[in-house]
Structures are given as C-alpha cells and as structure tokens.
N, C-alpha and C. Protein backbone atom coordinates (compact mmCIF):
# COMPACT_ATOMS: atom_id res chain seq x y z
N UNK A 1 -124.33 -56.37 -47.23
CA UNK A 1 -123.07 -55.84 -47.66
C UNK A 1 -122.92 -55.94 -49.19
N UNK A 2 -123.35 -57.01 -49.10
CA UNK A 2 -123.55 -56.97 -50.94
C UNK A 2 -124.17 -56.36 -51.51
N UNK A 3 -125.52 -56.26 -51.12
CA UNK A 3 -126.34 -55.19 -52.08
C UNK A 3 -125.44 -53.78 -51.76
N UNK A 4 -125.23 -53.30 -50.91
CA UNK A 4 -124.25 -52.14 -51.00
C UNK A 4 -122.77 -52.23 -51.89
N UNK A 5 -122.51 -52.74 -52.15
CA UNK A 5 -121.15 -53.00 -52.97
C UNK A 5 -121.84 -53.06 -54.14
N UNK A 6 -122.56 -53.39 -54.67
CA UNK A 6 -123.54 -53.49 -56.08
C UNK A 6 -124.10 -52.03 -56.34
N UNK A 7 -124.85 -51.34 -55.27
CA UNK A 7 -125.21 -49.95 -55.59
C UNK A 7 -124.20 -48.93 -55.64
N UNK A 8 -123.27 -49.47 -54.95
CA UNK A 8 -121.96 -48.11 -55.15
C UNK A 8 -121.19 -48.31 -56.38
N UNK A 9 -121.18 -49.77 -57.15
CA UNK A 9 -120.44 -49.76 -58.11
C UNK A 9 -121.43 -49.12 -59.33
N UNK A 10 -122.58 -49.83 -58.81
CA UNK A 10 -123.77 -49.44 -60.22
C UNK A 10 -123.46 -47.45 -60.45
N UNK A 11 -123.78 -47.15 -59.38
CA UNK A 11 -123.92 -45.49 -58.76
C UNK A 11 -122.51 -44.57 -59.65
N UNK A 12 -121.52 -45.46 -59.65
CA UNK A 12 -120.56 -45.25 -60.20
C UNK A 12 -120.13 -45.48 -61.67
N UNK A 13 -120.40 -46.38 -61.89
CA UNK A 13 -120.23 -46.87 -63.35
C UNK A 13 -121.63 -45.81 -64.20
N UNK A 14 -122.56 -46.10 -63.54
CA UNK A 14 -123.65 -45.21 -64.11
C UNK A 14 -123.51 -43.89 -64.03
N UNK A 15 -122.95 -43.33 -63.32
CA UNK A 15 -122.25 -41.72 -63.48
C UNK A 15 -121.11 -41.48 -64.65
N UNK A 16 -120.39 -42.75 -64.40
CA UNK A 16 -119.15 -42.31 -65.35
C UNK A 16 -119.83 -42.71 -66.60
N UNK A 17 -120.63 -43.56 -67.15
CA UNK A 17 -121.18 -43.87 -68.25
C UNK A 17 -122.02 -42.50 -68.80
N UNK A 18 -122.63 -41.70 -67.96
CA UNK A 18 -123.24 -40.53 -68.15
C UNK A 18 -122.73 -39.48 -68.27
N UNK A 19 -121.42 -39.44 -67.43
CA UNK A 19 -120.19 -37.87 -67.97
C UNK A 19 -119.73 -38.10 -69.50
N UNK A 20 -119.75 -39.66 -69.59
CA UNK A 20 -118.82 -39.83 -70.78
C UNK A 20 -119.86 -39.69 -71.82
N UNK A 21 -120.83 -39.57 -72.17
CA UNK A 21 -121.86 -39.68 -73.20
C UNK A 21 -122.11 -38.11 -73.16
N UNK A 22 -121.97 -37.28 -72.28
CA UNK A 22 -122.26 -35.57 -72.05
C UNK A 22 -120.98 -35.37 -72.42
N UNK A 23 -119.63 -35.67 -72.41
CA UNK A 23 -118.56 -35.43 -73.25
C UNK A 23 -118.54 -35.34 -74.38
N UNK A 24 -119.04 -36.78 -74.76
CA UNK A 24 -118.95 -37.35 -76.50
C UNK A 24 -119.84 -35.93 -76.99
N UNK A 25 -121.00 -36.17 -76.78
CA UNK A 25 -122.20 -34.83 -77.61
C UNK A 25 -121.41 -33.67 -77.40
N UNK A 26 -120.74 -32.95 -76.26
CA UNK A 26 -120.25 -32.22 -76.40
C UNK A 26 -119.18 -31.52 -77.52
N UNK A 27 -118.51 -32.51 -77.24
CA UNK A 27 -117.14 -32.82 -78.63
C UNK A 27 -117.50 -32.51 -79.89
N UNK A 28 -118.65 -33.77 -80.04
CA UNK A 28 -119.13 -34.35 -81.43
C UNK A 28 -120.27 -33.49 -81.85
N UNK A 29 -121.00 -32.96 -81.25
CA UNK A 29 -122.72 -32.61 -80.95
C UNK A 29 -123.46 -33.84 -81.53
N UNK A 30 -124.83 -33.22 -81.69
CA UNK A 30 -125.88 -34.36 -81.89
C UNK A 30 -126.13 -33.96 -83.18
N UNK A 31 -125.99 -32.99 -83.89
CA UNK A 31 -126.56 -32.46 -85.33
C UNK A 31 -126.16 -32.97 -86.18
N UNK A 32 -125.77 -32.38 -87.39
CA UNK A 32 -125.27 -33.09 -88.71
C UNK A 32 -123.59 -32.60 -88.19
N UNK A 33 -122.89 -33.65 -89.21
CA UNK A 33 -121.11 -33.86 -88.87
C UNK A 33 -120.21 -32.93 -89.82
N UNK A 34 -120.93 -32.21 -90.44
CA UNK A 34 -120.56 -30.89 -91.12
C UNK A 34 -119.13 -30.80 -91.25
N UNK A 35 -118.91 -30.95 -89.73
CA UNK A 35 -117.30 -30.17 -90.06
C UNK A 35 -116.43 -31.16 -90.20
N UNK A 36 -116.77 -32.07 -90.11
CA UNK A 36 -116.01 -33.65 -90.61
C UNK A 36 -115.61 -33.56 -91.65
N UNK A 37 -117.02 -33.28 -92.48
CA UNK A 37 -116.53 -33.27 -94.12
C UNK A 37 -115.85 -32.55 -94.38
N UNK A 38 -114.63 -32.29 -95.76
CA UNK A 38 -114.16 -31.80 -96.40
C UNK A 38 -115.52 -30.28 -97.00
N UNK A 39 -114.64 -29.52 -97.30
CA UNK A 39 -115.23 -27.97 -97.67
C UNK A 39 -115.10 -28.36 -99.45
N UNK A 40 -116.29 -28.75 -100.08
CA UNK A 40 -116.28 -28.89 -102.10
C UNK A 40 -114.99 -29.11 -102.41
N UNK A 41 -114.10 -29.90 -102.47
CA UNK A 41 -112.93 -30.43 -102.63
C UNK A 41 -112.91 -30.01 -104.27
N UNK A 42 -111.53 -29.57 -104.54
CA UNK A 42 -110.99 -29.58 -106.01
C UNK A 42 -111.23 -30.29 -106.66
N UNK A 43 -112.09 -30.53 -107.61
CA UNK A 43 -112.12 -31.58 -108.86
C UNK A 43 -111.03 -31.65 -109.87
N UNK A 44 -110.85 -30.40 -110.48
CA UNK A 44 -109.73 -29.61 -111.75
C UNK A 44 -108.66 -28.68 -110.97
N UNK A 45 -107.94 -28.64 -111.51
CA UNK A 45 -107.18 -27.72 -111.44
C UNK A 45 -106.58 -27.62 -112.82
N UNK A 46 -106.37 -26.16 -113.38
CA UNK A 46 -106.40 -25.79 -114.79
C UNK A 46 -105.49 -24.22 -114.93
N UNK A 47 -104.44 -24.06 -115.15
CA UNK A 47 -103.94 -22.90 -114.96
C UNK A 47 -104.45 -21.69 -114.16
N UNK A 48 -103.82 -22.55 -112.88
CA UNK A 48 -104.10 -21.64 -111.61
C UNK A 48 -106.02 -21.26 -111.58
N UNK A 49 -106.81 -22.11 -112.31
CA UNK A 49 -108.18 -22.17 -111.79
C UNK A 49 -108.61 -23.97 -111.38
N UNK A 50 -109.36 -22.81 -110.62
CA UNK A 50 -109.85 -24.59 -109.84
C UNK A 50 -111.31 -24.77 -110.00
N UNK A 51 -111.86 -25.86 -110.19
CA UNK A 51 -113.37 -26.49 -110.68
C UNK A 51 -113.48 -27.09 -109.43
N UNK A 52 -114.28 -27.10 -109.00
CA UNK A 52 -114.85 -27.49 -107.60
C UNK A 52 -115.92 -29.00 -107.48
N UNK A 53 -116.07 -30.15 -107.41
CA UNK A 53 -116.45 -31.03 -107.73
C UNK A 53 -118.06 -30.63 -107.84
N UNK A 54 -118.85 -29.54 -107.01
CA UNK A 54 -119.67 -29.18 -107.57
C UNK A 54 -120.48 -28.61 -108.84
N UNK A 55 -119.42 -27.81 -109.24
CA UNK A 55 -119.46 -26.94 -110.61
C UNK A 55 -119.39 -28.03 -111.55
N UNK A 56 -118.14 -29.22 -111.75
CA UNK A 56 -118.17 -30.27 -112.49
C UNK A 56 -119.27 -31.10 -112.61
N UNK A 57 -119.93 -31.47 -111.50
CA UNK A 57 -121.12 -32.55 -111.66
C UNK A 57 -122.39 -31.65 -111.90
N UNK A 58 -122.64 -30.37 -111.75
CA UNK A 58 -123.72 -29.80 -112.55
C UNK A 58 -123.24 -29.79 -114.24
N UNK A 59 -122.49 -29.52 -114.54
CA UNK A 59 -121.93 -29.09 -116.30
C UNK A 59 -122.59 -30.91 -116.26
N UNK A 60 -122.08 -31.61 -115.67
CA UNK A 60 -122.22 -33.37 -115.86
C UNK A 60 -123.76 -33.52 -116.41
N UNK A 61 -124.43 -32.87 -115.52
CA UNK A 61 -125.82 -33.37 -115.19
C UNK A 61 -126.67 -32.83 -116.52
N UNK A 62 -125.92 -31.40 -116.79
CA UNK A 62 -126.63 -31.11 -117.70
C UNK A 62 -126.01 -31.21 -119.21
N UNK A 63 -125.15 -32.02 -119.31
CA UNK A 63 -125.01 -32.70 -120.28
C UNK A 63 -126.06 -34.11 -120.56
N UNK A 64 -125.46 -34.89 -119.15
CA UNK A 64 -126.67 -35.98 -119.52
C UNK A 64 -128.37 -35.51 -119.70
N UNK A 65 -128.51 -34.23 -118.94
CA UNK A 65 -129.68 -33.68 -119.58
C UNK A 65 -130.30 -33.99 -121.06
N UNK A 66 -128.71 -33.49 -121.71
CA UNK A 66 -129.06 -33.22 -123.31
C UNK A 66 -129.42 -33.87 -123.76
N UNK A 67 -128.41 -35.21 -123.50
CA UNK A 67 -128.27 -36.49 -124.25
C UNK A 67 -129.73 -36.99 -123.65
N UNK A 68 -130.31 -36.70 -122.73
CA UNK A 68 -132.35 -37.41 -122.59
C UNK A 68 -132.64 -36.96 -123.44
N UNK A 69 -132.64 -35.36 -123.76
CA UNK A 69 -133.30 -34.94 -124.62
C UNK A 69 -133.33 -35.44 -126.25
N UNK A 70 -132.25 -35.54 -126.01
CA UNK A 70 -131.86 -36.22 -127.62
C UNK A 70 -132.43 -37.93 -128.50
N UNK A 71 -131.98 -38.00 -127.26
CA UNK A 71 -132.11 -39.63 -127.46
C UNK A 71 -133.11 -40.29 -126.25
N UNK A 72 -133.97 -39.65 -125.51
CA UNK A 72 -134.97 -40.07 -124.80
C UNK A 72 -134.62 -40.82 -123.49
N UNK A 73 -134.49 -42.22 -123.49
CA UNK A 73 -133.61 -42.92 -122.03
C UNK A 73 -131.95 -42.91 -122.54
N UNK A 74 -131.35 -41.98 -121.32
CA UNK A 74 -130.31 -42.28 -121.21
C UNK A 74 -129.45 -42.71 -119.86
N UNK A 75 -129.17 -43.67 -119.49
CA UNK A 75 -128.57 -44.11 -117.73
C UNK A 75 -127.10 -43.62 -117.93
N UNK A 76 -126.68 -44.30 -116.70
CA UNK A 76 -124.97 -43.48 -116.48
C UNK A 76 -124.29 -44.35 -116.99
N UNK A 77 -124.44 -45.76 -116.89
CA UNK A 77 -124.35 -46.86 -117.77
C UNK A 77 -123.53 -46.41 -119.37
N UNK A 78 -124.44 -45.80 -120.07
CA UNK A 78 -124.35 -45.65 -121.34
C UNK A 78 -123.33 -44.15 -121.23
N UNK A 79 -123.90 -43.09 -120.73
CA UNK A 79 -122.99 -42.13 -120.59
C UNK A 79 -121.56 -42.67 -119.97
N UNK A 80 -121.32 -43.51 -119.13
CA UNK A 80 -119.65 -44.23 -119.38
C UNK A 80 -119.41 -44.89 -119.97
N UNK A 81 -120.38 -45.58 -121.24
CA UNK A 81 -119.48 -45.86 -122.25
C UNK A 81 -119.37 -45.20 -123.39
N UNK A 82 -119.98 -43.94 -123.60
CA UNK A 82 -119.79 -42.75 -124.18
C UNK A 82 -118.44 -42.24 -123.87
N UNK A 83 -118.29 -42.44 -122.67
CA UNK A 83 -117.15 -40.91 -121.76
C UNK A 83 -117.84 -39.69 -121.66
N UNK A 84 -118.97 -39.42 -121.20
CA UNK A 84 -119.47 -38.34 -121.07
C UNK A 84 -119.06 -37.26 -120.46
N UNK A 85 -118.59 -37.78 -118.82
CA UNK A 85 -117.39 -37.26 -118.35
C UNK A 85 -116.25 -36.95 -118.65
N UNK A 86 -116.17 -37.43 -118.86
CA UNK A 86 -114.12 -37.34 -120.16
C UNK A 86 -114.66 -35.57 -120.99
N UNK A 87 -115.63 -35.99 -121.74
CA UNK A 87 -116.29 -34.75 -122.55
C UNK A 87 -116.23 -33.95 -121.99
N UNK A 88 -116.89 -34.02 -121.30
CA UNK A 88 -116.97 -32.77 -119.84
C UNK A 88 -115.92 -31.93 -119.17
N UNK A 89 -115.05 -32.75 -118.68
CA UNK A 89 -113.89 -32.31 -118.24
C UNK A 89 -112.92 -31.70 -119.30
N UNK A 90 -112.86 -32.29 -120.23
CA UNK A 90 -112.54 -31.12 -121.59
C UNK A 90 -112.32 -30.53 -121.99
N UNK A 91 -113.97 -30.05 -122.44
CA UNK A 91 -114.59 -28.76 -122.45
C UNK A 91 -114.42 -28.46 -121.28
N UNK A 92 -114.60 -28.24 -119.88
CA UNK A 92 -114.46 -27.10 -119.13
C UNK A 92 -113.00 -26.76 -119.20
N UNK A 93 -112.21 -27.50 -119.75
CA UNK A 93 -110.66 -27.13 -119.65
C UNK A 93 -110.57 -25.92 -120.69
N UNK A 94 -111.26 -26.54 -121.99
CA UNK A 94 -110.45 -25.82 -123.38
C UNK A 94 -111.21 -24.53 -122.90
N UNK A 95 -112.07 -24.53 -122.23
CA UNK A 95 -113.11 -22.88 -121.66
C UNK A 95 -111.74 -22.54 -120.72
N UNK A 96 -111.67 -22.77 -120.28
CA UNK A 96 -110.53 -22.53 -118.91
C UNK A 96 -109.26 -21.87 -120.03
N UNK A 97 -108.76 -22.12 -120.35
CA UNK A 97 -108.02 -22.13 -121.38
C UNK A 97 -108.11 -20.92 -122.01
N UNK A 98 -108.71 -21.05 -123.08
CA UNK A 98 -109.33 -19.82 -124.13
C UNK A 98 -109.77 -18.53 -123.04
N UNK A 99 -110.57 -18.94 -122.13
CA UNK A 99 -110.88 -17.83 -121.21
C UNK A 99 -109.49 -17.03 -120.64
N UNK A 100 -108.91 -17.87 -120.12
CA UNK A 100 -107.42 -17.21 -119.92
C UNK A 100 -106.31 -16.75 -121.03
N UNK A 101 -106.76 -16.92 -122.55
CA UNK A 101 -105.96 -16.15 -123.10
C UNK A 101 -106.95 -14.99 -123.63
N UNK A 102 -108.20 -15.26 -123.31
CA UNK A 102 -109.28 -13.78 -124.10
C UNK A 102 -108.56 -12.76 -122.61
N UNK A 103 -108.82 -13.18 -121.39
CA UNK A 103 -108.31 -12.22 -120.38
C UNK A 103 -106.81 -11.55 -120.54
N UNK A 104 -105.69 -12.45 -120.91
CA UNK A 104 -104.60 -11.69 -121.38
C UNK A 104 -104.59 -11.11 -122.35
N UNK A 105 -105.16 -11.46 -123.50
CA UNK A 105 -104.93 -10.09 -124.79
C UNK A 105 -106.10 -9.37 -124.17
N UNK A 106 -106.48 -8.91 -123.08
CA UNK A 106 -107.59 -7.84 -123.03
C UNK A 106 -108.78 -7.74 -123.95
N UNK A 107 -109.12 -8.76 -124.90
CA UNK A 107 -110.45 -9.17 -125.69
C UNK A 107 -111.78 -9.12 -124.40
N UNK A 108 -112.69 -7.77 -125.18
CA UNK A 108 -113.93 -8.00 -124.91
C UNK A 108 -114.85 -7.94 -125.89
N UNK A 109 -115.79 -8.55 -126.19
CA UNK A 109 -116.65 -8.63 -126.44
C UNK A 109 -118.15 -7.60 -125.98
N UNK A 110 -118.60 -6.59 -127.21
CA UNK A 110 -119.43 -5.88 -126.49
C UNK A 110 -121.25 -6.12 -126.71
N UNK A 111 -121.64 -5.41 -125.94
CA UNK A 111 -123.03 -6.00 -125.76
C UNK A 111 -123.63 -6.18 -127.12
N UNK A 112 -123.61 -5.00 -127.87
CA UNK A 112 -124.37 -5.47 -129.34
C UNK A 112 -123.92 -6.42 -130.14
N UNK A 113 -122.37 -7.00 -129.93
CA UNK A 113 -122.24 -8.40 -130.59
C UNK A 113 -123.57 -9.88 -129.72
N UNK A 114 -123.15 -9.60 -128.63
CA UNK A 114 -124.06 -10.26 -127.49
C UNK A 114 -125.42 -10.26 -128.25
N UNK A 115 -125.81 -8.92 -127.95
CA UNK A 115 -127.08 -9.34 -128.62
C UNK A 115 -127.29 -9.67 -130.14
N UNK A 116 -126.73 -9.15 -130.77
CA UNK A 116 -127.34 -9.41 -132.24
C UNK A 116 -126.72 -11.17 -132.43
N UNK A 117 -125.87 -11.80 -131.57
CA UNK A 117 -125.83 -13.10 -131.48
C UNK A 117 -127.51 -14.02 -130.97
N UNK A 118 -127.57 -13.53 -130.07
CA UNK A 118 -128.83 -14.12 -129.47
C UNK A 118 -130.05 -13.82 -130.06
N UNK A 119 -130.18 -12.54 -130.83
CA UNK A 119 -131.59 -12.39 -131.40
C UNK A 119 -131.11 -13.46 -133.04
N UNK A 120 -130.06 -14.06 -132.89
CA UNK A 120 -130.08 -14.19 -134.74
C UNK A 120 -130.00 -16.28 -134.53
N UNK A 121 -129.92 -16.20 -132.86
CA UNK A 121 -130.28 -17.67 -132.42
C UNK A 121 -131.67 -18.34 -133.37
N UNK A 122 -131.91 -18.92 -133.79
CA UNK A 122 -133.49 -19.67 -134.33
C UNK A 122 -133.73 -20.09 -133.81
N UNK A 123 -133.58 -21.06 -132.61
CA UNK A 123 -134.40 -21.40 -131.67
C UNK A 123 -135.20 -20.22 -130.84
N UNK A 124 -134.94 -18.86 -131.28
CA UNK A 124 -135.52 -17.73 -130.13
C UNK A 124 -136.63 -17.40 -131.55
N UNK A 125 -136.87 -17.71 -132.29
CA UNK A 125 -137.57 -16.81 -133.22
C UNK A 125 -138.92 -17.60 -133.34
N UNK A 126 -139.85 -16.44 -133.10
CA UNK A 126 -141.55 -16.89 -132.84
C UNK A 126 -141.90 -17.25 -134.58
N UNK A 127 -143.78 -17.33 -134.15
CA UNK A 127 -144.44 -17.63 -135.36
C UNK A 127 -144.13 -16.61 -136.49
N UNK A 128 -143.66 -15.34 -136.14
CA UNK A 128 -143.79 -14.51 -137.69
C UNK A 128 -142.02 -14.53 -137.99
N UNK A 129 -141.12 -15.15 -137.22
CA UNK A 129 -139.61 -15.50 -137.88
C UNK A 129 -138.84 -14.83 -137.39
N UNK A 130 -139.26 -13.73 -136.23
CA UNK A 130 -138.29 -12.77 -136.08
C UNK A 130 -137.85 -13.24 -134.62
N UNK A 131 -137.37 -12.42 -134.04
CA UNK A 131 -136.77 -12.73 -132.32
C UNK A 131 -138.03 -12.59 -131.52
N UNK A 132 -138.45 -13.76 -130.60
CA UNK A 132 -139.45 -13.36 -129.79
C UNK A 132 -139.07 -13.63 -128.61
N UNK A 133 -139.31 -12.63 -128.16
CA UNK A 133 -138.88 -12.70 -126.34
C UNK A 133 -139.39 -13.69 -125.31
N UNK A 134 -140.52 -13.89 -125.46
CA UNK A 134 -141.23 -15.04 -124.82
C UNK A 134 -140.99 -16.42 -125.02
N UNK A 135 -140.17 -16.69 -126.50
CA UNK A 135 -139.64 -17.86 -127.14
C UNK A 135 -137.80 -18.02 -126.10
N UNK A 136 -137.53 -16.94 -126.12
CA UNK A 136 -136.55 -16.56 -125.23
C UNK A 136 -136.21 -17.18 -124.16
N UNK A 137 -137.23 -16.47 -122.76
CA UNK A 137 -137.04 -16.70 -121.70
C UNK A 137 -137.78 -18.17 -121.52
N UNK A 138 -138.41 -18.44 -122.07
CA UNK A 138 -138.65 -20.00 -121.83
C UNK A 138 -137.95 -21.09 -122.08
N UNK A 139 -136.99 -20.88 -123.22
CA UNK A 139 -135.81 -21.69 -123.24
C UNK A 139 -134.94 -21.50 -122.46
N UNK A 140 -134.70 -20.22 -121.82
CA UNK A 140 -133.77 -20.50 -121.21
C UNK A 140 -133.99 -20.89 -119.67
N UNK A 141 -135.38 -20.33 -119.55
CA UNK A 141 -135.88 -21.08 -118.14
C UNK A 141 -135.83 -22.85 -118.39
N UNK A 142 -135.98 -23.09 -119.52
CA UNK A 142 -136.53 -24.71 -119.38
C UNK A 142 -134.60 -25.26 -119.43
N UNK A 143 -133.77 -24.37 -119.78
CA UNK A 143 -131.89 -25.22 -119.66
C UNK A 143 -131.62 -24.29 -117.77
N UNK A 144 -132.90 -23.82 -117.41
CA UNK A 144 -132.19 -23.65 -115.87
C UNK A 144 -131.57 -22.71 -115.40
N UNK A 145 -131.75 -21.42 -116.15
CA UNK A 145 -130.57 -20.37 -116.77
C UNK A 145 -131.72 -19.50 -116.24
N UNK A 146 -130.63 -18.50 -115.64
CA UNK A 146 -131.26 -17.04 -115.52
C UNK A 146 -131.21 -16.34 -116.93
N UNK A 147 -132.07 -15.12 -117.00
CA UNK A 147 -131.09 -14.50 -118.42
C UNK A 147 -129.61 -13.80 -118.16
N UNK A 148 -129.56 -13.30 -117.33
CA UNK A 148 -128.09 -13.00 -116.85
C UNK A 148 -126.98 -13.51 -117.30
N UNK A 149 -127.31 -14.89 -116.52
CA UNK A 149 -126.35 -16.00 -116.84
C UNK A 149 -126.54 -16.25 -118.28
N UNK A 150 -127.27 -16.50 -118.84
CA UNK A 150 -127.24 -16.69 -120.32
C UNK A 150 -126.54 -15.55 -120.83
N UNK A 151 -126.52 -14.28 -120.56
CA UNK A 151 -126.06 -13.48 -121.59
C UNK A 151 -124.07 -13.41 -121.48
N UNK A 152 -124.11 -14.07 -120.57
CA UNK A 152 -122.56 -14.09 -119.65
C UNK A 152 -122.10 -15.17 -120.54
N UNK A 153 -122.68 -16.43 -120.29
CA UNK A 153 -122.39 -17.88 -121.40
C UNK A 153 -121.97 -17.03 -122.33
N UNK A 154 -122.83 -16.33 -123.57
CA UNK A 154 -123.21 -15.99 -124.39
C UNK A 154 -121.55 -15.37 -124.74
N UNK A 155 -121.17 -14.71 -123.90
CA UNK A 155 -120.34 -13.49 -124.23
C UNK A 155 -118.96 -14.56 -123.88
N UNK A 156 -119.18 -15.08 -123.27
CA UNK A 156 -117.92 -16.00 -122.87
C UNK A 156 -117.56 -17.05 -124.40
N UNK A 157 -119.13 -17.31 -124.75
CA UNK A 157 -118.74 -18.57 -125.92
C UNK A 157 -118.39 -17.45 -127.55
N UNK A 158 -118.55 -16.25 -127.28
CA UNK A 158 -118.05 -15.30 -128.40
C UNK A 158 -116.69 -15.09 -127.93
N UNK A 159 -116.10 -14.62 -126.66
CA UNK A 159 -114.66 -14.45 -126.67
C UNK A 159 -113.75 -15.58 -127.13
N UNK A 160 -114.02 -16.98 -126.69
CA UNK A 160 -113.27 -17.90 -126.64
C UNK A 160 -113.61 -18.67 -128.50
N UNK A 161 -114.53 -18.25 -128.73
CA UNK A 161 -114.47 -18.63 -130.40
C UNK A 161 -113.73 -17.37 -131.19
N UNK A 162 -113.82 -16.05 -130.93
CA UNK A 162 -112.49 -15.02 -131.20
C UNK A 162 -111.25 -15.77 -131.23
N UNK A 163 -110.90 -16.52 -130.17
CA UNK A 163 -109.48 -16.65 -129.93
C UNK A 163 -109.50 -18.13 -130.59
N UNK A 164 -110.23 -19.28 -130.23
CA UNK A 164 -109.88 -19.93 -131.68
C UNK A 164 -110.16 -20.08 -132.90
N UNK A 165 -110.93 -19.19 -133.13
CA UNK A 165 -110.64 -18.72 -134.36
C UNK A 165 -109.22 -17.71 -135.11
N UNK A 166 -108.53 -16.64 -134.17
CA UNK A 166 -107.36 -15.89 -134.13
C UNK A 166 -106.31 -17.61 -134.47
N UNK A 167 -106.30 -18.63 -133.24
CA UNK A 167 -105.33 -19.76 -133.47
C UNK A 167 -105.16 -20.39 -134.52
C-alpha cells in the first residue's frame, strides 16, 4: 500500500513539475530575453531630438579613439578624469543646437563648398601637395567612415560653423 501511495504521489508531483517547466519555456522561451530589455533607451534629449545611448557611446569611443592616438595608452580611468564624457555630451548638444538653427533659417550648404573644403584638407594631400584620393579614402576608412558619411559630417560641420560664426 505504500509503495502505491509513493508512485501515485511521485506520478503526480512529477507531472505537475513537468506542465510547470512546459509553461515557464512557454511564457519565457529558452532563447535570448530580448524582450525584457528595454528598446536603446534615451541618453539626451535636446530640443525635441533624442541621442540614443547607442549613438552617444560610439561619438564616446571614438573620441577615446583620438585621445590613443594622441597620447598612445589611454584607460577610462584617465578619460574620467579628463571628463571625456562631459566633452562629448556637449558637443553633441552644441551640434544639436546649431543644426536646428541652420534647419530654421533654411541654410544649405552646397556641394562645391563641400568639396573645395575637403580637397583643401592637408591631411588628404599626396607626395606632389595636391588632393590625393587614395590619401582620402584611407583616412577615412582608418576613422571608420564611409565617404558618404564623411561628406554629410563635412557639410554639417560647414553649416553649423556658418551659424556660429553669423552669432
């Protein structure tokens, strides 16, 4: 009688232990918890634009980029007692900023300012002094940059020096 009172409870408990674990996965699944997390949460918010904690910690990264480049070892250590971040956040503001008053006075900037900015760059100019294209795309491949995107920077850091310079 006992061993029967032991297999019907086991029989039981071991079923309900097994619906409830085919529940949980169900609910939960077995994969990554995706939807748990938050969707790139707001970092900034800046006259009605928002910086996305992603967008912020790349501008981050490639600042501390610079500062390797510059100065060889640099840890996060030293970049917070710089404020590197502080820097950062900033500048993407005073861009935020200036960008939103080049968009209200309707200021554009046209391609031949664009370019004759970038060919008159010296870091782009080969062995005989002039603009070399190959000097070009390798810098801007080696900062991570499409040329696209570079020519966009480009046109963005001419509108917003228009306007403080106009201030």
């Amino acid at each position: 009688m006992l061993q029967a009172l032991r297999s019907t409870a086991a029989g039981i408990v071991a079923k309900f232990l097994f619906v409830f674990l085919i529940l949980s996965f169900t609910i939960w699944g077995i994969g990554d918890y995706a939807f748990l997390r938050q969707s790139d949460p707001t970092a900034i918010t800046v006259a009605d634009v928002t910086i996305d904690s992603t967008r912020l910690g790349n501008e981050y990264q490639r600042e501390l980029e610079q500062f390797r480049r510059a100065f060889g070892q640099f840890d996060a250590d030293m970049a917070r007692q710089l404020g590197v971040m502080d820097r950062v956040i900033e500048r993407m503001i005073r861009q935020i900023l200036l960008e939103k008053a080049a968009n209200e006075l309707g200021l554009r900037v046209s391609d031949d300012m664009v370019r004759a900015r970038v060919i008159a760059d010296p870091s782009f100019r080969g062995p005989g002094g002039g603009f070399d294209r190959g000097q070009f795309l390798a810098q801007i491949r080696e900062a991570g940059m499409t040329e696209e995107r570079f020519v966009a920077l480009v046109r963005q850091e001419l509108e917003r020096a228009m306007i403080a310079e106009a201030l």
